[in-house]
N, C-alpha and C. Protein backbone atom coordinates (compact mmCIF):
# COMPACT_ATOMS: atom_id res chain seq x y z
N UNK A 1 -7.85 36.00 43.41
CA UNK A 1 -6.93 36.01 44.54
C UNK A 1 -5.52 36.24 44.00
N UNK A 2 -4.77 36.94 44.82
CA UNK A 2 -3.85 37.30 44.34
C UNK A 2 -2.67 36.45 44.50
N UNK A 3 -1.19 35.89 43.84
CA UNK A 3 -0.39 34.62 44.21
C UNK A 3 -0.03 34.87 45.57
N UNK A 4 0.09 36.20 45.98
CA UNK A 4 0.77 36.15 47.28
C UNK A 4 -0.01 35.38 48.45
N UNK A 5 -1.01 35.95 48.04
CA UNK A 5 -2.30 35.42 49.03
C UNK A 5 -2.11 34.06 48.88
N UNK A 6 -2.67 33.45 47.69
CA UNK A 6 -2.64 31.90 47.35
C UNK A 6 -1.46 31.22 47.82
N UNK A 7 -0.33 32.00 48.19
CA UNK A 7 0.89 31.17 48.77
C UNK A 7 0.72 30.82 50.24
N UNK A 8 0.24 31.96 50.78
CA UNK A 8 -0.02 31.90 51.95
C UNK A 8 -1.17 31.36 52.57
N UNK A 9 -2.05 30.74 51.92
CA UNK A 9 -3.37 30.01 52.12
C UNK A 9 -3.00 28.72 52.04
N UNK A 10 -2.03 28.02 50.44
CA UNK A 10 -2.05 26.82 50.12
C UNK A 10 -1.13 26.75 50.85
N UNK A 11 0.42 27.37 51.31
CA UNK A 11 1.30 26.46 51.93
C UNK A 11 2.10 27.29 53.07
N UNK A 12 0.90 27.76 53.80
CA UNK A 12 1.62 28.85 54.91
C UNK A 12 1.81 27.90 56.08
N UNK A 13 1.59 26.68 55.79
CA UNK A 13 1.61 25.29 56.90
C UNK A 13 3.05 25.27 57.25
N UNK A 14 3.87 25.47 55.74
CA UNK A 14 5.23 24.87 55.92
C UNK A 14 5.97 26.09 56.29
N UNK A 15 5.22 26.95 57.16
CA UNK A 15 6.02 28.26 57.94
C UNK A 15 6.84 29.11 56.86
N UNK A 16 6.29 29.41 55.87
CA UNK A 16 5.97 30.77 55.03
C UNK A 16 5.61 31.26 54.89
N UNK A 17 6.20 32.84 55.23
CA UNK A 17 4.93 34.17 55.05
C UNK A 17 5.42 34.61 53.68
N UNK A 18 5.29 34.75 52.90
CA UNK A 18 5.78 35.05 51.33
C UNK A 18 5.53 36.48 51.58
N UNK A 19 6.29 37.49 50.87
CA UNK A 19 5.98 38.93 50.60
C UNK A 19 6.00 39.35 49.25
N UNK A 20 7.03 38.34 48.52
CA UNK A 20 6.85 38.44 46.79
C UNK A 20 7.80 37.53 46.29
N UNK A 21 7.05 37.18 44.95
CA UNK A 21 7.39 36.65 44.26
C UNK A 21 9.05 37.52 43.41
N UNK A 22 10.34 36.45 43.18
CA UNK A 22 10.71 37.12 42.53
C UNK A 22 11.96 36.73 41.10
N UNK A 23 10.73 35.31 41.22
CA UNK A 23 11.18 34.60 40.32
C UNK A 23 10.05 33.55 39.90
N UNK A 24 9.68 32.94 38.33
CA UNK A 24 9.28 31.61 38.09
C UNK A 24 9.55 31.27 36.85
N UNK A 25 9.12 29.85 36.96
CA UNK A 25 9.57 29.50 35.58
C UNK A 25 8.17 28.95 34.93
N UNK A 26 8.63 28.34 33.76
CA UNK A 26 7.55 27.57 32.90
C UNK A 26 6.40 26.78 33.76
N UNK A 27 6.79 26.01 34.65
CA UNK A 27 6.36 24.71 35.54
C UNK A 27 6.01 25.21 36.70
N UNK A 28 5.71 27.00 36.75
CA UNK A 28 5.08 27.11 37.82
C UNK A 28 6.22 27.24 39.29
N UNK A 29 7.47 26.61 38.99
CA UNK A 29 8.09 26.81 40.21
C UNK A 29 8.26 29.10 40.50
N UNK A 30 8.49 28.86 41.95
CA UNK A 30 8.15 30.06 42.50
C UNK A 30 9.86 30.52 43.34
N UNK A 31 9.83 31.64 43.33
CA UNK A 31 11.07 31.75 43.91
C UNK A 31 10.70 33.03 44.80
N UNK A 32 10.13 32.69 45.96
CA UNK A 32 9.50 33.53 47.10
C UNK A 32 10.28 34.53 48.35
N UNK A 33 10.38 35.47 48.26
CA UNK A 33 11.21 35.67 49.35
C UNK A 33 9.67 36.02 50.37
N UNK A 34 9.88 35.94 51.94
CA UNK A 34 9.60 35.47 53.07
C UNK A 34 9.78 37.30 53.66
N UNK A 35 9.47 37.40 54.91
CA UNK A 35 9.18 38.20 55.69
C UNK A 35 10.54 38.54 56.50
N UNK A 36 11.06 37.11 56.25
CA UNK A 36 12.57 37.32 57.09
C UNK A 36 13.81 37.55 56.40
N UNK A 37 13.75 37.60 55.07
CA UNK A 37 14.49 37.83 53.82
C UNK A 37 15.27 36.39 53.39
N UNK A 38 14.39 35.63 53.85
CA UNK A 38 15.06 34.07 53.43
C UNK A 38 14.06 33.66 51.91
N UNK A 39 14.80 33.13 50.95
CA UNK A 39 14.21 32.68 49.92
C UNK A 39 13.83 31.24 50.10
N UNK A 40 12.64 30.75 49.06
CA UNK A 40 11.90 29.87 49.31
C UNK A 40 11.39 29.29 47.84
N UNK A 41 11.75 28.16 47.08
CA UNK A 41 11.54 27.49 46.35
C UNK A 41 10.15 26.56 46.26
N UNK A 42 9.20 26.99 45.45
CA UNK A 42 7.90 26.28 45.84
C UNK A 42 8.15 25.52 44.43
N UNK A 43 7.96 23.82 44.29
CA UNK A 43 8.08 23.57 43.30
C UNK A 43 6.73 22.61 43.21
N UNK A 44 5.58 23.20 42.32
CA UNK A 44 4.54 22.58 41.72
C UNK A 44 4.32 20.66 41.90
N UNK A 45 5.75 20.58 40.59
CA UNK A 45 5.70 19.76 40.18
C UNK A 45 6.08 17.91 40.93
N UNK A 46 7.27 18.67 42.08
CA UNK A 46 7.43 17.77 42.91
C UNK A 46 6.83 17.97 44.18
N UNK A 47 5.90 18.99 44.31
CA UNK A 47 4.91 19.28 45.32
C UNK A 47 6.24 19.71 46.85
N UNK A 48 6.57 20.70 47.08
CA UNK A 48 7.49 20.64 47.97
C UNK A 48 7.44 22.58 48.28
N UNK A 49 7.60 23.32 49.37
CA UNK A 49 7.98 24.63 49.25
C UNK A 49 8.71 24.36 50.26
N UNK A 50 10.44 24.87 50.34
CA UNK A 50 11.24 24.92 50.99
C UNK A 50 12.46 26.09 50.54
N UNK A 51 12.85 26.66 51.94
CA UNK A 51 14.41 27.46 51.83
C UNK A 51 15.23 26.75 51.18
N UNK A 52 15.85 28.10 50.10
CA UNK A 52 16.57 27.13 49.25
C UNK A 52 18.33 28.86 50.01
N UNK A 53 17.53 29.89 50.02
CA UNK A 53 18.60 31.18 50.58
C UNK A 53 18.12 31.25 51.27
N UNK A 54 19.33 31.67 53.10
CA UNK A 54 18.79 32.31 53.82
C UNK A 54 18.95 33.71 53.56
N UNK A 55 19.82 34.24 52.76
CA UNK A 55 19.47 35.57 52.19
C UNK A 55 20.06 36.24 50.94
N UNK A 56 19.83 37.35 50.24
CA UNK A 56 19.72 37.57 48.88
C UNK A 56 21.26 37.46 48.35
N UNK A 57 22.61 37.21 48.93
CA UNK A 57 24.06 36.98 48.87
C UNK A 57 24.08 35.60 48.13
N UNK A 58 23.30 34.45 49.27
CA UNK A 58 23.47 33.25 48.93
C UNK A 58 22.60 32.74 47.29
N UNK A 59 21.41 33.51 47.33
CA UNK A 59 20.23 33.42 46.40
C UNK A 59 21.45 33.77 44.73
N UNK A 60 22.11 35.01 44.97
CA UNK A 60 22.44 35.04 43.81
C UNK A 60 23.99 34.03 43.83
N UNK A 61 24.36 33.61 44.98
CA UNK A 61 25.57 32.69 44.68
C UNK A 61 24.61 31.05 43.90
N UNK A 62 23.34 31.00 44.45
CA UNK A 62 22.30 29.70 43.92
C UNK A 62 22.41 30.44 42.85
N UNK A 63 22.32 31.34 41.95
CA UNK A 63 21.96 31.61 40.60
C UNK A 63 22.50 31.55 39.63
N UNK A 64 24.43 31.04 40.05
CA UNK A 64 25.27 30.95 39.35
C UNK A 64 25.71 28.96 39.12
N UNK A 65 24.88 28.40 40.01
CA UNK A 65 25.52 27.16 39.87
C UNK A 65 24.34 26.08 38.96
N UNK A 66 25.04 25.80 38.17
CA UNK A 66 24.93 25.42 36.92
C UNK A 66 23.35 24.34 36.84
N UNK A 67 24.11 23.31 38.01
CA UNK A 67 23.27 22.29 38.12
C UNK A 67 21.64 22.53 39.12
N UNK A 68 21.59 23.84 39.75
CA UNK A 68 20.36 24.42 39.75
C UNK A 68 19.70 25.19 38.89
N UNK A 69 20.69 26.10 37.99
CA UNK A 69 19.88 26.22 36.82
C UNK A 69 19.26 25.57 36.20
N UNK A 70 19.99 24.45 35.88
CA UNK A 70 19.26 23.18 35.05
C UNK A 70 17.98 23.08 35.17
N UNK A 71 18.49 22.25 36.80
CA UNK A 71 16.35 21.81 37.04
C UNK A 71 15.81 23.75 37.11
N UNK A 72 15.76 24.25 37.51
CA UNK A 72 15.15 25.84 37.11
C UNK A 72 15.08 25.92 36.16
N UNK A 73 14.97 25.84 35.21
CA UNK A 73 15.11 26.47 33.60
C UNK A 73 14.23 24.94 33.29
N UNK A 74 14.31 23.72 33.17
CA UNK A 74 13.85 22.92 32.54
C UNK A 74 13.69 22.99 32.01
N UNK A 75 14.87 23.48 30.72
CA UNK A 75 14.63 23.98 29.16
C UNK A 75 13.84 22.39 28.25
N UNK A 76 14.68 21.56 28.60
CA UNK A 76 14.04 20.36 27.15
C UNK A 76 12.86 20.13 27.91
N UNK A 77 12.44 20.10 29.03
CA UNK A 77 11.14 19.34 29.21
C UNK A 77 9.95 20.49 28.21
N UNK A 78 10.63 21.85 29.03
CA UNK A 78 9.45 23.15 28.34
C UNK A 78 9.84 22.73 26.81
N UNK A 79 10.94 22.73 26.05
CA UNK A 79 10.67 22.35 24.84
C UNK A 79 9.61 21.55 24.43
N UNK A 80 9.81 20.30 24.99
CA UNK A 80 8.78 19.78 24.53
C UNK A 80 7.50 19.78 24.83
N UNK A 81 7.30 20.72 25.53
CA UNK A 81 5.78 20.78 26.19
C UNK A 81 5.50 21.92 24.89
N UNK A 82 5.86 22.56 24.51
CA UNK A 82 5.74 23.81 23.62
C UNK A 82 5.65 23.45 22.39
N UNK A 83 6.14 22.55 22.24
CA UNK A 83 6.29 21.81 20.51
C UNK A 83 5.15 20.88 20.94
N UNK A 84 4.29 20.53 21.77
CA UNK A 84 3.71 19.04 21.79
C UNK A 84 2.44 20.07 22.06
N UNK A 85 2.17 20.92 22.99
CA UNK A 85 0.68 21.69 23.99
C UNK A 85 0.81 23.06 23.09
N UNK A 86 1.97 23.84 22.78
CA UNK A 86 1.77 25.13 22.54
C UNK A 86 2.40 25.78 23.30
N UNK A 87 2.76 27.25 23.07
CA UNK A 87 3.05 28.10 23.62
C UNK A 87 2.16 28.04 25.02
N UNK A 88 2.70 28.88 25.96
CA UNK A 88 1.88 29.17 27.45
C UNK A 88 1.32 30.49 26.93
N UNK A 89 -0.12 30.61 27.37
CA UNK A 89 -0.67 32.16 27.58
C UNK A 89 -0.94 32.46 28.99
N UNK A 90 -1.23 33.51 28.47
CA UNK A 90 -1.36 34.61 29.86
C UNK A 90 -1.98 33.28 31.05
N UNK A 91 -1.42 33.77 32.16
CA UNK A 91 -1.54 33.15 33.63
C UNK A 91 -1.63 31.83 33.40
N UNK A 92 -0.85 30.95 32.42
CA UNK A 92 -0.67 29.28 32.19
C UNK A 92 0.43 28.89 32.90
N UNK A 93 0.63 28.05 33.14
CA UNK A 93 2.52 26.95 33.23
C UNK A 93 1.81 25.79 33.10
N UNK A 94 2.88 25.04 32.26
CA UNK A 94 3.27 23.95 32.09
C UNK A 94 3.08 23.09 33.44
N UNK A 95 2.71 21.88 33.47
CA UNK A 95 2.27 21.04 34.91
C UNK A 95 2.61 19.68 34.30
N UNK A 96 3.04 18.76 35.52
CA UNK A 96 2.38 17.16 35.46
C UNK A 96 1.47 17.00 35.84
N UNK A 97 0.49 16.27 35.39
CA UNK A 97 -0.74 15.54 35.67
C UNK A 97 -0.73 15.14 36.84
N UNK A 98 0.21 14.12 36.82
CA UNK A 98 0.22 13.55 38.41
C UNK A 98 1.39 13.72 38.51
N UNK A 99 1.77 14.21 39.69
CA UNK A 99 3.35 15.17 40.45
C UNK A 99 4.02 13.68 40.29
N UNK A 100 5.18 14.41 40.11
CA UNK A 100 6.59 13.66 40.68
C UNK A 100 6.44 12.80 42.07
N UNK A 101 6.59 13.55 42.55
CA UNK A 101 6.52 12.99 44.23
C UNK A 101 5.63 12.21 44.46
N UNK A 102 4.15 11.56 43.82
CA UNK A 102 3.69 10.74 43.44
C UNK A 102 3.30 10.00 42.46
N UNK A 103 4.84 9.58 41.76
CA UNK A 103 4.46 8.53 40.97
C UNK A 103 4.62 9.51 39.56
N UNK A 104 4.11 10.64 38.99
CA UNK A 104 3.92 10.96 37.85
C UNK A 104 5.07 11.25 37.26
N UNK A 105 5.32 10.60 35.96
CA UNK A 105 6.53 10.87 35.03
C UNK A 105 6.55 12.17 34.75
N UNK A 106 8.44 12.59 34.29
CA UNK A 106 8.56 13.88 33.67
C UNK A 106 8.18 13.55 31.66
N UNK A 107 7.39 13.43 31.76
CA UNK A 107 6.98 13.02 30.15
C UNK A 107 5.94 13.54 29.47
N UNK A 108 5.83 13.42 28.28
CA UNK A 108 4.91 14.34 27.62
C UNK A 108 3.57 14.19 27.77
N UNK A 109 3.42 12.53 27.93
CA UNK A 109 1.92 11.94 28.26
C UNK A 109 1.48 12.79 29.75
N UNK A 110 2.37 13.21 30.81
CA UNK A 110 2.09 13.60 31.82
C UNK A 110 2.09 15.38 31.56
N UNK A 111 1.92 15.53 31.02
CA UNK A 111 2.25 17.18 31.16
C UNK A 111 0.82 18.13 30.39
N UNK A 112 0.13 18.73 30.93
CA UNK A 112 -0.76 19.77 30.42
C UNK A 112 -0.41 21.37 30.37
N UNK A 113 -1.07 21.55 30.64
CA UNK A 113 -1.11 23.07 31.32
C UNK A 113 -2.53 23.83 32.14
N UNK A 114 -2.12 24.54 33.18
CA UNK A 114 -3.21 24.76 34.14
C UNK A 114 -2.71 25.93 34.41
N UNK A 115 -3.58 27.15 35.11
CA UNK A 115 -3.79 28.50 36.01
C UNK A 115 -2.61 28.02 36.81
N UNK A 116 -1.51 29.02 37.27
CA UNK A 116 -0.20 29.26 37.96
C UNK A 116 -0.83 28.97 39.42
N UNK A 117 -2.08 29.75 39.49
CA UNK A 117 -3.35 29.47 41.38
C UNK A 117 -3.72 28.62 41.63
N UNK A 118 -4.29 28.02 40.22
CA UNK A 118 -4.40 26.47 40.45
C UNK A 118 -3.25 24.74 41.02
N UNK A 119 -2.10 25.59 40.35
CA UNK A 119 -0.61 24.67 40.75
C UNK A 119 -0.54 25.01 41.91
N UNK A 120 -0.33 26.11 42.22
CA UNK A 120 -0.24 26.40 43.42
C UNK A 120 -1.30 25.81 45.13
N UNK A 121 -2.30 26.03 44.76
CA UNK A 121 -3.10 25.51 45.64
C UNK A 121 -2.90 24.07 45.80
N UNK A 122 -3.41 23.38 44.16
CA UNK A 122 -3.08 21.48 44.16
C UNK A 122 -1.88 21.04 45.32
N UNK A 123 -0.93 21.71 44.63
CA UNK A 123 0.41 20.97 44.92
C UNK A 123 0.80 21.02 46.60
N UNK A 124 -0.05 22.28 47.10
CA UNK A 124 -0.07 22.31 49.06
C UNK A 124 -1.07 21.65 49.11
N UNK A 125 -2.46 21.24 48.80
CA UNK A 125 -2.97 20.51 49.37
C UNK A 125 -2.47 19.10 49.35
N UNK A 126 -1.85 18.49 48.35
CA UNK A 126 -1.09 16.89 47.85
C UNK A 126 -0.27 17.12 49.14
N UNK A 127 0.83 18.03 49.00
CA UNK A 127 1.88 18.13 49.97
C UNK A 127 1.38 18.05 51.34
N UNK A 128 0.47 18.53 51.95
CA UNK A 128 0.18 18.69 53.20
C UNK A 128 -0.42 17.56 53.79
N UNK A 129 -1.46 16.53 52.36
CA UNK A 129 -1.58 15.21 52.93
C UNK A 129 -0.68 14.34 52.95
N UNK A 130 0.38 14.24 52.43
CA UNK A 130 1.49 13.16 52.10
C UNK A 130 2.49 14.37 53.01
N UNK A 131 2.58 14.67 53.60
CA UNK A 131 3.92 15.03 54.39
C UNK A 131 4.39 14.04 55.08
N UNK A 132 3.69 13.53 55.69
CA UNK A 132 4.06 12.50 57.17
C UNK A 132 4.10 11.39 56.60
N UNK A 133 4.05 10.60 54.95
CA UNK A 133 4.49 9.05 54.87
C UNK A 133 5.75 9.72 54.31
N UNK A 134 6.30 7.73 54.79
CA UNK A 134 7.59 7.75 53.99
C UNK A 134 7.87 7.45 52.51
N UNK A 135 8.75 7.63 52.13
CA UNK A 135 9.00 7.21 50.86
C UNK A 135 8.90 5.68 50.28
N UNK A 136 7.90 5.93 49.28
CA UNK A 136 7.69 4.67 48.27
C UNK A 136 6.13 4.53 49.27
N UNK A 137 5.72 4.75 50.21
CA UNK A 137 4.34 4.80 50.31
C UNK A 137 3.28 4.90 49.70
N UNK A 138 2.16 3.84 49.69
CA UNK A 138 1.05 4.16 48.55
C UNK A 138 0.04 4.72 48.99
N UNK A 139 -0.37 5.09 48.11
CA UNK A 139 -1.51 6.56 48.02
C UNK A 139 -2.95 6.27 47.07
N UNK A 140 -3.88 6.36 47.33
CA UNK A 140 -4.78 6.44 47.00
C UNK A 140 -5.17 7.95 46.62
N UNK A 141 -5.49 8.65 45.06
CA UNK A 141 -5.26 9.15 44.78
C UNK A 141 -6.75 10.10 44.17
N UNK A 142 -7.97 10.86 44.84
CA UNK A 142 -9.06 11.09 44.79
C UNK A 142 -9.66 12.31 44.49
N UNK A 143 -9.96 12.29 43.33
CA UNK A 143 -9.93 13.68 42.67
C UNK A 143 -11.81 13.98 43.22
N UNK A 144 -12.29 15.53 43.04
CA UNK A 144 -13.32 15.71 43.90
C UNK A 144 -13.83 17.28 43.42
N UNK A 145 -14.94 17.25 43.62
CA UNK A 145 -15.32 18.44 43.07
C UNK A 145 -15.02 19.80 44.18
């Protein structure tokens, strides 16, 4: 399946039609532009896809500010995922085990690597069951064939 597809299967809930990809990083985050020319930040790791541009002016004014580069780039975490797992090969990123948004540390004990389709899918299905609690809510957490 192709990512476009997989975007639009795992998280077309949160009213995204993706047309392409045109950005990612190590961790799988996605930088999607939409049907309406609004950009869209899918991030794996904290399980979330949301407008980050409503259009390609603002996207490259986001590309200059420092403190979104940061988390985008997540240079020391990928360091150390690279010095600790290895280089990424073909169709890998870097992942937490268990997401941010529930509970899982940004740390080395938490971090593998998995298929870019595979982040993708996980992280809308997590997201789509945990949308509606609030924060600090507990979760029972049920992995399944």
């Amino acid at each position: 399946m192709n990512i476009i597809q997989e975007i639009k299967e795992s998280w077309g809930w949160v009213g995204i039609d993706p047309v392409e990809v045109v950005g990612e990083n190590d961790f799988g985050n996605l930088m999607i532009k939409d049907s309406t020319g609004c950009y869209w930040r899918l991030c794996p790791e904290d399980v979330y896809c949301e407008i980050v541009a409503t259009n390609r002016e603002e996207l490259d004014s986001l590309s200059t500010d420092q403190e979104f580069l940061e988390d985008w780039y997540m240079q020391a975490l990928v360091e150390q995922a690279s010095e600790h797992i290895g280089a990424l090969t073909e169709g890998q990123k870097y992942c937490l085990v268990i997401p941010g948004a529930i509970g899982g540390e940004y740390a080395i004990s938490n971090i593998k690597t998995a298929p870019l389709h595979e982040l993708i899918r996980f992280s809308g299905h997590v997201a789509k069951q945990i949308k509606d609690l609030p924060d600090g809510a507990q979760i029972q957490l049920r992995v399944t064939d």
